[in-house]
Structures are given as C-alpha cells and as structure tokens.
N, C-alpha and C. Protein backbone atom coordinates (compact mmCIF):
# COMPACT_ATOMS: atom_id res chain seq x y z
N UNK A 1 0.85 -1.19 0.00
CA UNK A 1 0.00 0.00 0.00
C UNK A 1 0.89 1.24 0.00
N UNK A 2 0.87 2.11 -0.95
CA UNK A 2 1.49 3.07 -1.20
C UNK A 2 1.08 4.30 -0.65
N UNK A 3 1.39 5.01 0.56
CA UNK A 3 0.99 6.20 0.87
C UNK A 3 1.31 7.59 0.83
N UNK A 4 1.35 8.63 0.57
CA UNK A 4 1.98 10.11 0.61
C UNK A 4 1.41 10.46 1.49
N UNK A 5 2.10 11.33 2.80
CA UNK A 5 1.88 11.37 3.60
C UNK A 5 2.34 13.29 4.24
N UNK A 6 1.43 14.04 4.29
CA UNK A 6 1.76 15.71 4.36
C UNK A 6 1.87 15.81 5.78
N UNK A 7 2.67 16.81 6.02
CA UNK A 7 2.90 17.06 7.53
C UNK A 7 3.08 18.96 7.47
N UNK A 8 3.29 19.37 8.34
CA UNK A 8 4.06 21.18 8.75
C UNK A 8 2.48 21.93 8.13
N UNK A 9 1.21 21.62 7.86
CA UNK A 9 0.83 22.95 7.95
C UNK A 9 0.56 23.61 9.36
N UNK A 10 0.27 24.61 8.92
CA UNK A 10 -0.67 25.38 9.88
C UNK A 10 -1.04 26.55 10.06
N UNK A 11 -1.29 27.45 11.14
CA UNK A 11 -1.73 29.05 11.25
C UNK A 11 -0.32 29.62 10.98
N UNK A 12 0.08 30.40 10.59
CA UNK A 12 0.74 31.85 10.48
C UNK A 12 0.66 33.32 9.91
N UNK A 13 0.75 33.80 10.64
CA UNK A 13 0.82 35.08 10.03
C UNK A 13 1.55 35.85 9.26
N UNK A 14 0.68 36.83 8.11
CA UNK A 14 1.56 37.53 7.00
C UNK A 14 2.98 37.94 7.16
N UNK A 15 3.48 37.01 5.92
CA UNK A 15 5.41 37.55 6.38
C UNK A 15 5.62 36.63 6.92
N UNK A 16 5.20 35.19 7.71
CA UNK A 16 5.73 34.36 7.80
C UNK A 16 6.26 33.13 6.99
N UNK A 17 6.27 31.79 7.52
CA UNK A 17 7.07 30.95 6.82
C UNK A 17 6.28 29.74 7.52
N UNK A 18 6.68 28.46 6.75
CA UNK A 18 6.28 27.11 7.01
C UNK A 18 7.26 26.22 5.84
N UNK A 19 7.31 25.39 6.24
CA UNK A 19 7.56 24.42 5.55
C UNK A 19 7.29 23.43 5.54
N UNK A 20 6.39 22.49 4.66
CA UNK A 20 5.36 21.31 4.49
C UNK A 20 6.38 19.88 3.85
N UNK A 21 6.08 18.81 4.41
CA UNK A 21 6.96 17.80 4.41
C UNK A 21 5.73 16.81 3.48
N UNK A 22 6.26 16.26 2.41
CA UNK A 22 5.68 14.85 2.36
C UNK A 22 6.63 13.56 2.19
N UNK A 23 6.36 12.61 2.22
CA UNK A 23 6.58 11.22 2.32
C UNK A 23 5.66 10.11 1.96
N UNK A 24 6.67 9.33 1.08
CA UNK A 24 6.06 8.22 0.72
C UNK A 24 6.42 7.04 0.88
N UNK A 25 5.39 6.25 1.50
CA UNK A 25 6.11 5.32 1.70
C UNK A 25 5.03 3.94 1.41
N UNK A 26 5.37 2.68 1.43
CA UNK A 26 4.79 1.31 1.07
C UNK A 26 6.31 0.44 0.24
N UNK A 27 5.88 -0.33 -0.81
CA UNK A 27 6.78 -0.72 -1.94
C UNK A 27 6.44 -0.16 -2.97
N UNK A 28 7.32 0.88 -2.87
CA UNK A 28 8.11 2.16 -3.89
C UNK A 28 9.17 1.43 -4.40
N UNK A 29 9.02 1.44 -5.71
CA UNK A 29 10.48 1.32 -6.46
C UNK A 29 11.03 2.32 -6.91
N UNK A 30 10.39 3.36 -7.69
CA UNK A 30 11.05 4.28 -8.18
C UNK A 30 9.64 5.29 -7.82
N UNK A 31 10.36 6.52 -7.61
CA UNK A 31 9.85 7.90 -7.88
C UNK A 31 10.07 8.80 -8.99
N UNK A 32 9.54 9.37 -9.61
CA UNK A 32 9.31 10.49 -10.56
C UNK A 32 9.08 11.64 -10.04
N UNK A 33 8.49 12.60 -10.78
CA UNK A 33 8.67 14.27 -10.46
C UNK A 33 7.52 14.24 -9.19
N UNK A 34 7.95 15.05 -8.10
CA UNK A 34 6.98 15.24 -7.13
C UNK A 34 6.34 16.80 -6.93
N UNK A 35 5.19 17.18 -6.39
CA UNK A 35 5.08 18.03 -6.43
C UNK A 35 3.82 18.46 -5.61
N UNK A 36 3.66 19.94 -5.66
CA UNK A 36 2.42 20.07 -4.26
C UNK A 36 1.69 21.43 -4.81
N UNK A 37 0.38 20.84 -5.13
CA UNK A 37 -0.77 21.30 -5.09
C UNK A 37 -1.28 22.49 -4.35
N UNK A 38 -2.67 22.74 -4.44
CA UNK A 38 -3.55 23.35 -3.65
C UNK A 38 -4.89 23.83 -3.86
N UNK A 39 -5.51 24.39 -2.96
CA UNK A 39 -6.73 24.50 -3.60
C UNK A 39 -7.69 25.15 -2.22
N UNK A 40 -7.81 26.31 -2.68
CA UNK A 40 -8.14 27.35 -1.64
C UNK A 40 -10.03 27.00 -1.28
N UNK A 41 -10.40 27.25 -0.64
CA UNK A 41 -12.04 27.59 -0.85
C UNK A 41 -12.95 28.15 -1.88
N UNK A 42 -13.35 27.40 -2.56
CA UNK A 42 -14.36 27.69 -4.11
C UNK A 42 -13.48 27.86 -5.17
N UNK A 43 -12.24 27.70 -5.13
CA UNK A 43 -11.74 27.38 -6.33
C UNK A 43 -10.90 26.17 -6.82
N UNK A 44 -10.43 26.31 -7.80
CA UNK A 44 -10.02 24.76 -8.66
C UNK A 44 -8.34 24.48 -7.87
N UNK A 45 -8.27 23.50 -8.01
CA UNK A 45 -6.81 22.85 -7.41
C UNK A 45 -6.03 23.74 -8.36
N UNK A 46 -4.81 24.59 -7.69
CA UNK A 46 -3.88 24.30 -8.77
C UNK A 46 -2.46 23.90 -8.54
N UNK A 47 -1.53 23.87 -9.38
CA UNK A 47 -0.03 23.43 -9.17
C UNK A 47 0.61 24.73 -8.61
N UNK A 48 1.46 24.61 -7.18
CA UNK A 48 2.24 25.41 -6.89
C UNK A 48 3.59 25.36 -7.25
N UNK A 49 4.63 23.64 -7.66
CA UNK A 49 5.87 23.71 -7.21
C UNK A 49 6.08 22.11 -7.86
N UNK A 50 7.07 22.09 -8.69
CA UNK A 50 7.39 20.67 -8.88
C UNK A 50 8.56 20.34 -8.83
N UNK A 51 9.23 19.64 -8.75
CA UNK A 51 10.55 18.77 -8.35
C UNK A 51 10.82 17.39 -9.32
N UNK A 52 11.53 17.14 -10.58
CA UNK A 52 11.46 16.19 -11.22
C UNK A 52 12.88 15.67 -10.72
N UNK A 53 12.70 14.00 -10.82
CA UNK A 53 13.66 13.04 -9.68
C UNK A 53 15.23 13.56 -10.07
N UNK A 54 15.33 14.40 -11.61
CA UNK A 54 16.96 15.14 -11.20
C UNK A 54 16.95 16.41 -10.43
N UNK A 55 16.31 16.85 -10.16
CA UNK A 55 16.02 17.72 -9.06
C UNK A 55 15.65 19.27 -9.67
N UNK A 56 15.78 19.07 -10.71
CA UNK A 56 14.74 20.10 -11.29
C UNK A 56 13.30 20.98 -10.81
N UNK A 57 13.65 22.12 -10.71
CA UNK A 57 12.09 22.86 -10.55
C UNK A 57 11.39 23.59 -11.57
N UNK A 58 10.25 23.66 -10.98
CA UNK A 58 9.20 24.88 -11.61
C UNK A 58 8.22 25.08 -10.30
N UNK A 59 7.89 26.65 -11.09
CA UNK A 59 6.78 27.22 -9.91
C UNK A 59 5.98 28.00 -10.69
N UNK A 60 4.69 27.91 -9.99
CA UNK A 60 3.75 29.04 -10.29
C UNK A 60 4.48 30.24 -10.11
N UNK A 61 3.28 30.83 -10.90
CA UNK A 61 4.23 32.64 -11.02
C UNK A 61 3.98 33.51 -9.21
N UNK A 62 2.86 32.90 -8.88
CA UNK A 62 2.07 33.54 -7.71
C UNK A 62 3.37 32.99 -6.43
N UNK A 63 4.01 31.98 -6.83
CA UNK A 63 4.82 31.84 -5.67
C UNK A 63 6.55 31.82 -6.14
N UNK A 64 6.69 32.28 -7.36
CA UNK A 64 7.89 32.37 -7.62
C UNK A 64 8.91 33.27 -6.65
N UNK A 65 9.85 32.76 -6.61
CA UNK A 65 10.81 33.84 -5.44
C UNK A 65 10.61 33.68 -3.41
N UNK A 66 9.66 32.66 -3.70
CA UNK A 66 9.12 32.88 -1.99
C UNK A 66 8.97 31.59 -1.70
N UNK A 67 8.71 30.51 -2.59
CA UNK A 67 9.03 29.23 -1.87
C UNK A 67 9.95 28.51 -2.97
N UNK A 68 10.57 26.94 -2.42
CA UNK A 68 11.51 26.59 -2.84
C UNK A 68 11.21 25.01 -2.25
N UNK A 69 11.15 24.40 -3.42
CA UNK A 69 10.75 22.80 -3.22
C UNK A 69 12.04 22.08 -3.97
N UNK A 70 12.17 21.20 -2.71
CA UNK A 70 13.28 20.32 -3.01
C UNK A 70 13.05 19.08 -2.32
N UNK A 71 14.15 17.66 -2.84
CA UNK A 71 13.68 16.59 -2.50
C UNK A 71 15.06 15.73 -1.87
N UNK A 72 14.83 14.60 -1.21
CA UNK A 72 15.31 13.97 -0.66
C UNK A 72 14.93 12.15 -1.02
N UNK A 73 16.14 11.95 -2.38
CA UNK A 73 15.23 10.46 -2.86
C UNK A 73 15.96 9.88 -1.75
N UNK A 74 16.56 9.65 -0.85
CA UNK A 74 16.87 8.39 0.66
C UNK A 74 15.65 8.46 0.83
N UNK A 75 15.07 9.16 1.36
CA UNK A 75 13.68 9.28 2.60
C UNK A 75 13.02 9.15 1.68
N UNK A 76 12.88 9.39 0.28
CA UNK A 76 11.18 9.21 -0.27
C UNK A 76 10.64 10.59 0.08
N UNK A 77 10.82 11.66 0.07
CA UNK A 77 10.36 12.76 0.83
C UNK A 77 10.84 13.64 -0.24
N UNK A 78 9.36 15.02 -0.10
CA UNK A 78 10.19 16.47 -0.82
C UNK A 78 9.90 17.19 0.34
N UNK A 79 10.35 18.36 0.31
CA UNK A 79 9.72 19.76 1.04
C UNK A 79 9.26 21.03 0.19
N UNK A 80 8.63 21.69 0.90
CA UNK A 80 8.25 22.91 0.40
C UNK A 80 8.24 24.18 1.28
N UNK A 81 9.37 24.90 1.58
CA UNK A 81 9.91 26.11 2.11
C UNK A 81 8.84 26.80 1.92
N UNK A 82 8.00 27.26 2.10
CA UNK A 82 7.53 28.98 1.69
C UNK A 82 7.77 29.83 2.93
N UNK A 83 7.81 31.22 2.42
CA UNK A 83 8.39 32.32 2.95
C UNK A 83 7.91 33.55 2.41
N UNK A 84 7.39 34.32 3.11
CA UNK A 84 6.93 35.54 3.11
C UNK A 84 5.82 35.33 2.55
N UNK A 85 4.77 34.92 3.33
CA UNK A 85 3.16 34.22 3.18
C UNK A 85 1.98 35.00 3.14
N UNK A 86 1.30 35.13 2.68
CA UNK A 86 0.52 35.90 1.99
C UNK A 86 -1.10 35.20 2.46
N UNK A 87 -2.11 36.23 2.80
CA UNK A 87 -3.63 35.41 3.18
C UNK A 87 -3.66 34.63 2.08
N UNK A 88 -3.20 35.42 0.84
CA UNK A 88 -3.77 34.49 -0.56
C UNK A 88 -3.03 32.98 -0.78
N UNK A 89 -2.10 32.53 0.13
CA UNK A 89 -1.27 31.42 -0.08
C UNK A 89 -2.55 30.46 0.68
N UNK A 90 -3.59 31.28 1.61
CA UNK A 90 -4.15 29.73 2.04
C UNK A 90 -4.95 28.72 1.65
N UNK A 91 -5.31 27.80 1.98
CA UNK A 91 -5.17 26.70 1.21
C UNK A 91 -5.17 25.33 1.60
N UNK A 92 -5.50 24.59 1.35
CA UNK A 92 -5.57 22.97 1.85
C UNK A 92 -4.09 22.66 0.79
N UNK A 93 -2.67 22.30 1.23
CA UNK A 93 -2.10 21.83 0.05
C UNK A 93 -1.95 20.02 -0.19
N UNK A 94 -1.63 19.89 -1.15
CA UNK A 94 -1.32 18.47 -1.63
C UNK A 94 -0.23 17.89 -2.29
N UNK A 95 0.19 17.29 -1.70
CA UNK A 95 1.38 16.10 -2.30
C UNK A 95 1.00 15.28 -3.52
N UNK A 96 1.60 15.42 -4.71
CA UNK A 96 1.60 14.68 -5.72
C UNK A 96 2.67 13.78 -6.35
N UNK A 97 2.76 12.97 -6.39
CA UNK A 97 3.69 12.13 -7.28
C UNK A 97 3.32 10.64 -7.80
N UNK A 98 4.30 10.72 -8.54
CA UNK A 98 4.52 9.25 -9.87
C UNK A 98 5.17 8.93 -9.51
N UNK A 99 4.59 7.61 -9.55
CA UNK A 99 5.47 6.55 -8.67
C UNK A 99 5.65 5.34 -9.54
N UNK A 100 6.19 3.96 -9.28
CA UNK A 100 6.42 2.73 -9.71
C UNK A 100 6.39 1.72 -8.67
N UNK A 101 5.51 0.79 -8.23
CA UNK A 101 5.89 -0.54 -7.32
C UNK A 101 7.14 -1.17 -7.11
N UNK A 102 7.13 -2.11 -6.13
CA UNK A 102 8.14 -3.25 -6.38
C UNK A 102 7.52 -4.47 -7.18
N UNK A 103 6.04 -4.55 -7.31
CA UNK A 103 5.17 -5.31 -8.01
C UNK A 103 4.78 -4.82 -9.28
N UNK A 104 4.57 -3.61 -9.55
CA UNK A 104 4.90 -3.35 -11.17
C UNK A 104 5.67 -2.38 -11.12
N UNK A 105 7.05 -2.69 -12.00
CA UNK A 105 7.95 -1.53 -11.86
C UNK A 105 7.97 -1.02 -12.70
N UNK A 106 7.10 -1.03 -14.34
CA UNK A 106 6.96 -0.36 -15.32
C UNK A 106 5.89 0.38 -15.27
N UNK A 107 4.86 0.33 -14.17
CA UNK A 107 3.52 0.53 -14.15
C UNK A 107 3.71 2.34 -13.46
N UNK A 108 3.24 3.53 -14.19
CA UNK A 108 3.46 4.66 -13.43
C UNK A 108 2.19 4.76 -13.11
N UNK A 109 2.22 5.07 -11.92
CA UNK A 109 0.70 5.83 -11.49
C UNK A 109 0.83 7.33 -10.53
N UNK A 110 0.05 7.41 -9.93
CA UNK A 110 -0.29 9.10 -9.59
C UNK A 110 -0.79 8.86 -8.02
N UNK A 111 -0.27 9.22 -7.14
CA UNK A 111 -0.53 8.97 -5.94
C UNK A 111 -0.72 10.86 -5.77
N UNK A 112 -1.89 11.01 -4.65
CA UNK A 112 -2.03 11.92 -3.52
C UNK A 112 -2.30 12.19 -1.98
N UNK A 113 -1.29 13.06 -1.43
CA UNK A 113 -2.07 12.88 -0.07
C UNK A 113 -2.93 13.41 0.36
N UNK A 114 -2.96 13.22 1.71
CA UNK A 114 -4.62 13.57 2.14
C UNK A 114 -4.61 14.89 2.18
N UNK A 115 -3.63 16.01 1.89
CA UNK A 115 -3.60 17.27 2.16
C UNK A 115 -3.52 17.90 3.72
N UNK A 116 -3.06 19.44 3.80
CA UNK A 116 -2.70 19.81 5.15
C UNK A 116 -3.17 20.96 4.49
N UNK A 117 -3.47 21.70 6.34
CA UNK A 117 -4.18 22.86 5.88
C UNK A 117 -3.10 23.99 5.92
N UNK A 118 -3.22 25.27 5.34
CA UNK A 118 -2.24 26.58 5.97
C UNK A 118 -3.03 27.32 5.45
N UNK A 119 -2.91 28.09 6.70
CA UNK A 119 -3.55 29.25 6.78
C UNK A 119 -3.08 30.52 7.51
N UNK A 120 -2.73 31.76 6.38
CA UNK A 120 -2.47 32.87 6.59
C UNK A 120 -2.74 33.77 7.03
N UNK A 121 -3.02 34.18 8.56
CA UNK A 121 -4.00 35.45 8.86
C UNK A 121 -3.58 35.84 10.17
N UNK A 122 -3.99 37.00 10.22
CA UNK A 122 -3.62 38.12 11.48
C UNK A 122 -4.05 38.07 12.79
C-alpha cells in the first residue's frame, strides 16, 4: 500500500514561513517528479511547485521567489519552504507524485495525499 503522507501545515501570520513535508512510503520502487498542489475555498486545485527526480524545478508565477521545493530520494520525501506568506497562499495543500511498485515496476501511477491545511491570517 502506497501512501503520501503531508505534515508542517498550519496558522501563520503575514510575512511568515512554514515548511510542508511529504513522504512516501509502502513498496516504492522508483519515484518520478513530485510536487504540491492546492486548492483554496471555491476554487479549482492548482499546481504550486514541482521537483522532477533530477532535481529540477518549476513554480507558479504567484509563488515564484518565496518558496523553494526540493527533495530527498533516501527518505522518499520532498519539502516545500515557503516564505513571506501571503492570506492568498491559504489553502488545503497536496502532495503529488509518480510513482512505480516493487510489483509493477513499469507501471506509473499518480498517488495523492490527504492534504494539510495553511492558513495565513492576522
């Protein structure tokens, strides 16, 4: 059973910082690009931050310069730094990645976690 697993949200206030942890874990053979979501109240999920397994990024424009996602293939784990936080950053976020079994190792699929909340306010 393959799980992603979010940790570090929570309350802070404007101008602050957090940094959100995921992890995956079950029989993982290989990982692919990871990355973390979101999806505020009444609107559509979108992509904040991706990490492809050479360690490559991209970011939305809304968070360019202020957070910084990077990964750790030992642990199965990325992070996501943000810094200098904004009400508009809040958000339920989500862990995404492509993965491969130890039972099908050609087989890619799309795992998510259950999401964490953050929330920006005074």
């Amino acid at each position: 059973q393959v799980q992603l697993v979010e940790s570090g949200g929570g309350l802070v206030q404007p101008g602050g910082s957090l940094t959100l942890s995921c992890a995956a874990s079950g029989s993982i053979f290989s990982i692919g690009a990871m990355s973390w979501y979101r999806q505020a109240p009444g609107k559509e999920r979108e992509l904040v931050a991706v990490v492809t397994s050479g360690g490559g990024t991209n970011y939305a424009e809304s968070v360019k310069g202020r957070f910084t996602i990077s990964r750790d293939n030992a642990k199965k784990a990325n992070y996501l730094q943000m810094n200098d936080l904004k009400p508009e950053d809040t958000a339920v976020y989500y862990c995404y990645a492509g993965l491969t079994t130890t039972r099908e190792r050609n087989v890619w699929r799309a795992y998510w976690g259950q999401g964490t909340q953050v929330t920006v306010s005074s």
